[in-house]
Protein backbone atom coordinates (compact mmCIF):
# COMPACT_ATOMS: atom_id res chain seq x y z
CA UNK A 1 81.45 77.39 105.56
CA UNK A 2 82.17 77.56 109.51
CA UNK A 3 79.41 77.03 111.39
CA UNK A 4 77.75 78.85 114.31
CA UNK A 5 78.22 75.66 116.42
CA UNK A 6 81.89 75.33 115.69
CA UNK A 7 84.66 75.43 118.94
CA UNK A 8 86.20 78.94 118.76
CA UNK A 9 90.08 78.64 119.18
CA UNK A 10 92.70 80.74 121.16
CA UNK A 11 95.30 81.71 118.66
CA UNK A 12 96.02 85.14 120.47
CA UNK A 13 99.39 84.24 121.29
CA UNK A 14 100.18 82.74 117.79
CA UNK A 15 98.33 85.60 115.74
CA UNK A 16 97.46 88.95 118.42
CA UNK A 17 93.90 88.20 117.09
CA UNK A 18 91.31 86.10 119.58
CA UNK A 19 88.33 84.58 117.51
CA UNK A 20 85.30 85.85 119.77
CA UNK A 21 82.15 84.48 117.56
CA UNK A 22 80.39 83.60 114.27
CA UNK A 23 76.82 84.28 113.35
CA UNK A 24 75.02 83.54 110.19
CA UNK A 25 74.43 86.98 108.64
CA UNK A 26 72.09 87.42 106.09
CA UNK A 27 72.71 90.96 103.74
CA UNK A 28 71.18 92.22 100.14
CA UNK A 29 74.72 90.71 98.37
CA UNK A 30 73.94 87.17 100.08
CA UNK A 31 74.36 85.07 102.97
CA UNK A 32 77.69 85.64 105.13
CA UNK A 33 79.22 83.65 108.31
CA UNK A 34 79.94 86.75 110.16
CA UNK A 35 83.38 85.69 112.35
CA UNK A 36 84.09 88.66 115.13
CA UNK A 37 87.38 88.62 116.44
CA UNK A 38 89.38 90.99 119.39
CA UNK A 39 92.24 92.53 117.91
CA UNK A 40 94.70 92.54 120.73
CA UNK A 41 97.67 94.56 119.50
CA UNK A 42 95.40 97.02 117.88
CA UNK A 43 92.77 97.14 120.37
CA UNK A 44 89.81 96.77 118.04
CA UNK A 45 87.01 94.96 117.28
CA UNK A 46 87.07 93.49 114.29
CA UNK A 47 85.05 91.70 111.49
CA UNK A 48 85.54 88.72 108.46
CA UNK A 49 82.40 88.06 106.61
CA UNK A 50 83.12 84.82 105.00
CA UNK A 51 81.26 83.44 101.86
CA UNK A 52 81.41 79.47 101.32
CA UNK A 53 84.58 77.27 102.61
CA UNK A 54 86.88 79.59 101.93
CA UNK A 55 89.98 77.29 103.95
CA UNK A 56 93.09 76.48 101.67
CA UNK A 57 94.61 78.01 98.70
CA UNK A 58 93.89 81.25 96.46
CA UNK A 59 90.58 82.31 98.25
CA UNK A 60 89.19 86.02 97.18
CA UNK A 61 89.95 88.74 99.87
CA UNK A 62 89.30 91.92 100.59
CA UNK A 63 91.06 93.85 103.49
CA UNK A 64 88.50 96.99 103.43
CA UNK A 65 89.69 99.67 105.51
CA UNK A 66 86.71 101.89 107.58
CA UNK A 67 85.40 104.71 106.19
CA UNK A 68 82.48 105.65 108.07
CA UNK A 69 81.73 108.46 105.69
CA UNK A 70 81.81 106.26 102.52
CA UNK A 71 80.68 103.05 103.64
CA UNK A 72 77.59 104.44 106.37
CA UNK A 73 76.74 107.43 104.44
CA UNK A 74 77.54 107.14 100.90
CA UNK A 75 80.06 110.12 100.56
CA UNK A 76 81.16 110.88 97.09
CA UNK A 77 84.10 112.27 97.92
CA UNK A 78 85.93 108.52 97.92
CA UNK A 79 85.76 105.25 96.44
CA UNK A 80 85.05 103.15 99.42
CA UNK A 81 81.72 102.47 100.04
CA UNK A 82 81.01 101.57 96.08
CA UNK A 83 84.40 99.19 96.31
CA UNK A 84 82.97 97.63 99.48
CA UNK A 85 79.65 96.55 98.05
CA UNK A 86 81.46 95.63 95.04
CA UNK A 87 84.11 93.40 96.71
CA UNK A 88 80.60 91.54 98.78
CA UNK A 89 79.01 90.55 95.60
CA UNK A 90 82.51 89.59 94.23
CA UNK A 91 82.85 87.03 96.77
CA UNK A 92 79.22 85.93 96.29
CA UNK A 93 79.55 85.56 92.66
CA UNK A 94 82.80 83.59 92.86
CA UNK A 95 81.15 81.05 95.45
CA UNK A 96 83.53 81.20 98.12
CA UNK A 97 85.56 84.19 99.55
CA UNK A 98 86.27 86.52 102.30
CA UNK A 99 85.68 90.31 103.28
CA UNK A 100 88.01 91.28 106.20
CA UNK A 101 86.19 94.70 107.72
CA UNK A 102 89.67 96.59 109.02
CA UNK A 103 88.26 98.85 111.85
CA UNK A 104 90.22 101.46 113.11
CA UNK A 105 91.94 102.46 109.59
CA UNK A 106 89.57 105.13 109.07
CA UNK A 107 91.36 108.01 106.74
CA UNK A 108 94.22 105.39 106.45
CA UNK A 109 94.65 104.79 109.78
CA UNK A 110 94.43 108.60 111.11
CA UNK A 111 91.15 108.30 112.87
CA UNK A 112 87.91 110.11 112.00
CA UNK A 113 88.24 113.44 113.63
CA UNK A 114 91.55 113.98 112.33
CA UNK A 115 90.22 112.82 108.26
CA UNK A 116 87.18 115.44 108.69
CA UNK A 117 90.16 117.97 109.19
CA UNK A 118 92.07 116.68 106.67
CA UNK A 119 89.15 117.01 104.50
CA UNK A 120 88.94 120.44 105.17
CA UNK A 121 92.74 121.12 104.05
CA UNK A 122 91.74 119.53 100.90
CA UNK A 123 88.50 121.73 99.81
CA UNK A 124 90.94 124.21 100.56
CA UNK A 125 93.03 122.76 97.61
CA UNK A 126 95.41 120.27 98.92
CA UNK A 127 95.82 116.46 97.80
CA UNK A 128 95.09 113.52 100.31
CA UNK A 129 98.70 112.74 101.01
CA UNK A 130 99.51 116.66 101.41
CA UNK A 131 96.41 116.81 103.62
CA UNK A 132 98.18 114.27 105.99
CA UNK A 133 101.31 115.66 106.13
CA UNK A 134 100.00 119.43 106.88
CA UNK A 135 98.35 117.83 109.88
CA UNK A 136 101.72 116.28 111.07
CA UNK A 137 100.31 112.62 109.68
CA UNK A 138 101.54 109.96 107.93
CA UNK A 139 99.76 109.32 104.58
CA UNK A 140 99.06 105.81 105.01
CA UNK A 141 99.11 104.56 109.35
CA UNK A 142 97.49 101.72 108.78
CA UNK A 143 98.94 97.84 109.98
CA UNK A 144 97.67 94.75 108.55
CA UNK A 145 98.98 92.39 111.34
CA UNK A 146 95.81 91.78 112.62
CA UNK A 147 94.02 90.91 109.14
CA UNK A 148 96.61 89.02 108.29
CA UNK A 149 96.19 86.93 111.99
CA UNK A 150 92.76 86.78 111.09
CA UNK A 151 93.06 85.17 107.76
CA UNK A 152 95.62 82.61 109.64
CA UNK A 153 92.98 81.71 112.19
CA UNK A 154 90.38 81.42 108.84
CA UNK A 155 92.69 78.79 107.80
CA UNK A 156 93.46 80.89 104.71
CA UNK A 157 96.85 79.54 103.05
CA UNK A 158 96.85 82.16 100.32
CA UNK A 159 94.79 84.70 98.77
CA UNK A 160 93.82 86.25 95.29
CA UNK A 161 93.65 90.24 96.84
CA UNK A 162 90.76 92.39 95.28
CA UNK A 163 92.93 95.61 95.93
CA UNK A 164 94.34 98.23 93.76
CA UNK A 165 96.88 99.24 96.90
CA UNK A 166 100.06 97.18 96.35
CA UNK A 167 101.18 98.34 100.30
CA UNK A 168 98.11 95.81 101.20
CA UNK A 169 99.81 92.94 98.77
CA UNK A 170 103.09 93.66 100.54
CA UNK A 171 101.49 94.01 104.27
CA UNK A 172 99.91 90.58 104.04
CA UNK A 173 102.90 88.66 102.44
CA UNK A 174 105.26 89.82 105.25
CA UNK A 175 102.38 88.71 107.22
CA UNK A 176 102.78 85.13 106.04
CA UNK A 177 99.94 84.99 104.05
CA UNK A 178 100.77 84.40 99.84
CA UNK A 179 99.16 86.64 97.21
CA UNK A 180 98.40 85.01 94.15
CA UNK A 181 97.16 87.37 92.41
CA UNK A 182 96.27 90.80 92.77
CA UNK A 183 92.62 91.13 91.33
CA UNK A 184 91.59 94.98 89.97
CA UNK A 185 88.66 96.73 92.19
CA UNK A 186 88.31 99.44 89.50
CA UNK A 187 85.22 102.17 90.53
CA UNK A 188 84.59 104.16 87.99
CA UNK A 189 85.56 107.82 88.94
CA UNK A 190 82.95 110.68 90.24
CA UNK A 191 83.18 114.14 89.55
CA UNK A 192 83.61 114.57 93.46
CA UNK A 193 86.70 111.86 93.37
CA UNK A 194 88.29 111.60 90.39
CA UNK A 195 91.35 114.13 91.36
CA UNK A 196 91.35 111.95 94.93
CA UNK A 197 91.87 108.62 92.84
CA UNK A 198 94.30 110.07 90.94
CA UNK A 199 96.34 111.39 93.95
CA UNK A 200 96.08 107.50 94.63
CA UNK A 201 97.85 106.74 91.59
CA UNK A 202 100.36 109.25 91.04
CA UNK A 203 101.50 109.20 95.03
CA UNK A 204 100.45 106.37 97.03
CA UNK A 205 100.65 103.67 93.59
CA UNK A 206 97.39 102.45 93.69
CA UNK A 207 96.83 100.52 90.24
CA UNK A 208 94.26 102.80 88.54
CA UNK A 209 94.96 102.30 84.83
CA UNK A 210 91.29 103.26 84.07
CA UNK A 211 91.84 107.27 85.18
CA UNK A 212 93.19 110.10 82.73
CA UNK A 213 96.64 110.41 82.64
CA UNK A 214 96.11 114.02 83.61
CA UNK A 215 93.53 115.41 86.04
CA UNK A 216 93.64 119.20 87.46
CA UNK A 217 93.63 119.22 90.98
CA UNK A 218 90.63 122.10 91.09
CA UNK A 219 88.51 119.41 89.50
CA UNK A 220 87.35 118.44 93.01
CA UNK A 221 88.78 118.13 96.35
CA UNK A 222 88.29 114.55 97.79
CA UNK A 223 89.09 113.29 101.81
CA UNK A 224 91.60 110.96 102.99
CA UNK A 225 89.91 106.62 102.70
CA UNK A 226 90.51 104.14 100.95
């Protein structure tokens, strides 16, 4: 693990990400080296909480975008907050890995004010991606330069990806970092969310072979994460 005490190096010009400090972070999941970098081309603060020495080949990753209202306040309208614990005691469990914390992808990189509305399209029966698109959006905004800069700096060679999303795969590998493997993150489905993870499937190709095959979309609305 990289310690508190260790030189902090200036890779901005190599990766658009500055490493800015580690601390020690203890949570319920286990003990993390919290590594805080600046995020130059996207202009955000970001965060890696690294389990064990996770330098060199095939470490376990997650790239977890924000969602403030799944991950802060438990929403059960989306996965997120339940695949973000999940993915923290992954990493514990397996000895050694990494949770990259992606701020500024909230609702898939549309920002919170403009998910909330987008939430409110939905309850009034549209999908996610339709959701997006009403509000002159893209369905998915998000970048993964920066995590991928981040995971440079991390000396991370290669990764096995805890994500369903195959854009994420594709992001970091054009990013210059391999994917060995991409490793299932399979929630099981909510009332509230089940027609929102399917609209993940069936539109954005999130690997979700644990759904139906067939959900109605009045079974619930669900907002725009993940």
């Amino acid at each position: 693990m990289i310690g508190t005490e260790d030189v902090l190096h200036d890779t901005t010009r190599r990766t658009g990400v500055e490493h800015a400090v580690n601390v020690q972070l203890s949570t319920e999941y286990g003990d993390f080296l919290a590594a805080g970098y600046l995020d130059h081309d996207g202009g955000e603060e970001q965060i890696a909480l690294i389990h064990g020495d996770i330098a060199g080949e095939d470490v376990l990753t997650r790239l977890h975008s924000e969602c403030l209202t799944g991950d802060a306040f438990g929403s059960r309208h989306c996965e997120c907050g339940e695949q973000l614990s999940a993915a923290l005691r992954a990493v514990v469990s397996e000895g050694r890995g990494v949770v990259v914390y992606l701020r500024g992808h909230e609702g898939r990189g549309i920002g919170l004010l403009a998910k909330l509305r987008a939430m409110r399209l939905q309850a009034e029966g549209l999908d996610t991606v339709e959701a997006n698109l009403a509000l002159g959006l893209p369905d998915d905004a998000r970048d993964y330069r920066g995590a991928a800069g981040m995971l440079h700096d991390l000396g991370v060679r290669s990764v096995r990806l805890l994500s369903n999303n195959p854009r994420k795969r594709d992001a970091l590998q054009r990013h210059g970092i391999a994917v060995r493997e991409q490793v299932p993150l399979l929630i099981p489905p909510r009332t509230e969310n089940l027609f929102y993870q399917v609209t993940k499937r069936e539109r954005l190709g999130h690997h979700l072979p644990h759904l139906p095959v067939e959900v109605s979309r009045t079974a619930e609305p669900s907002p725009t994460a993940g």
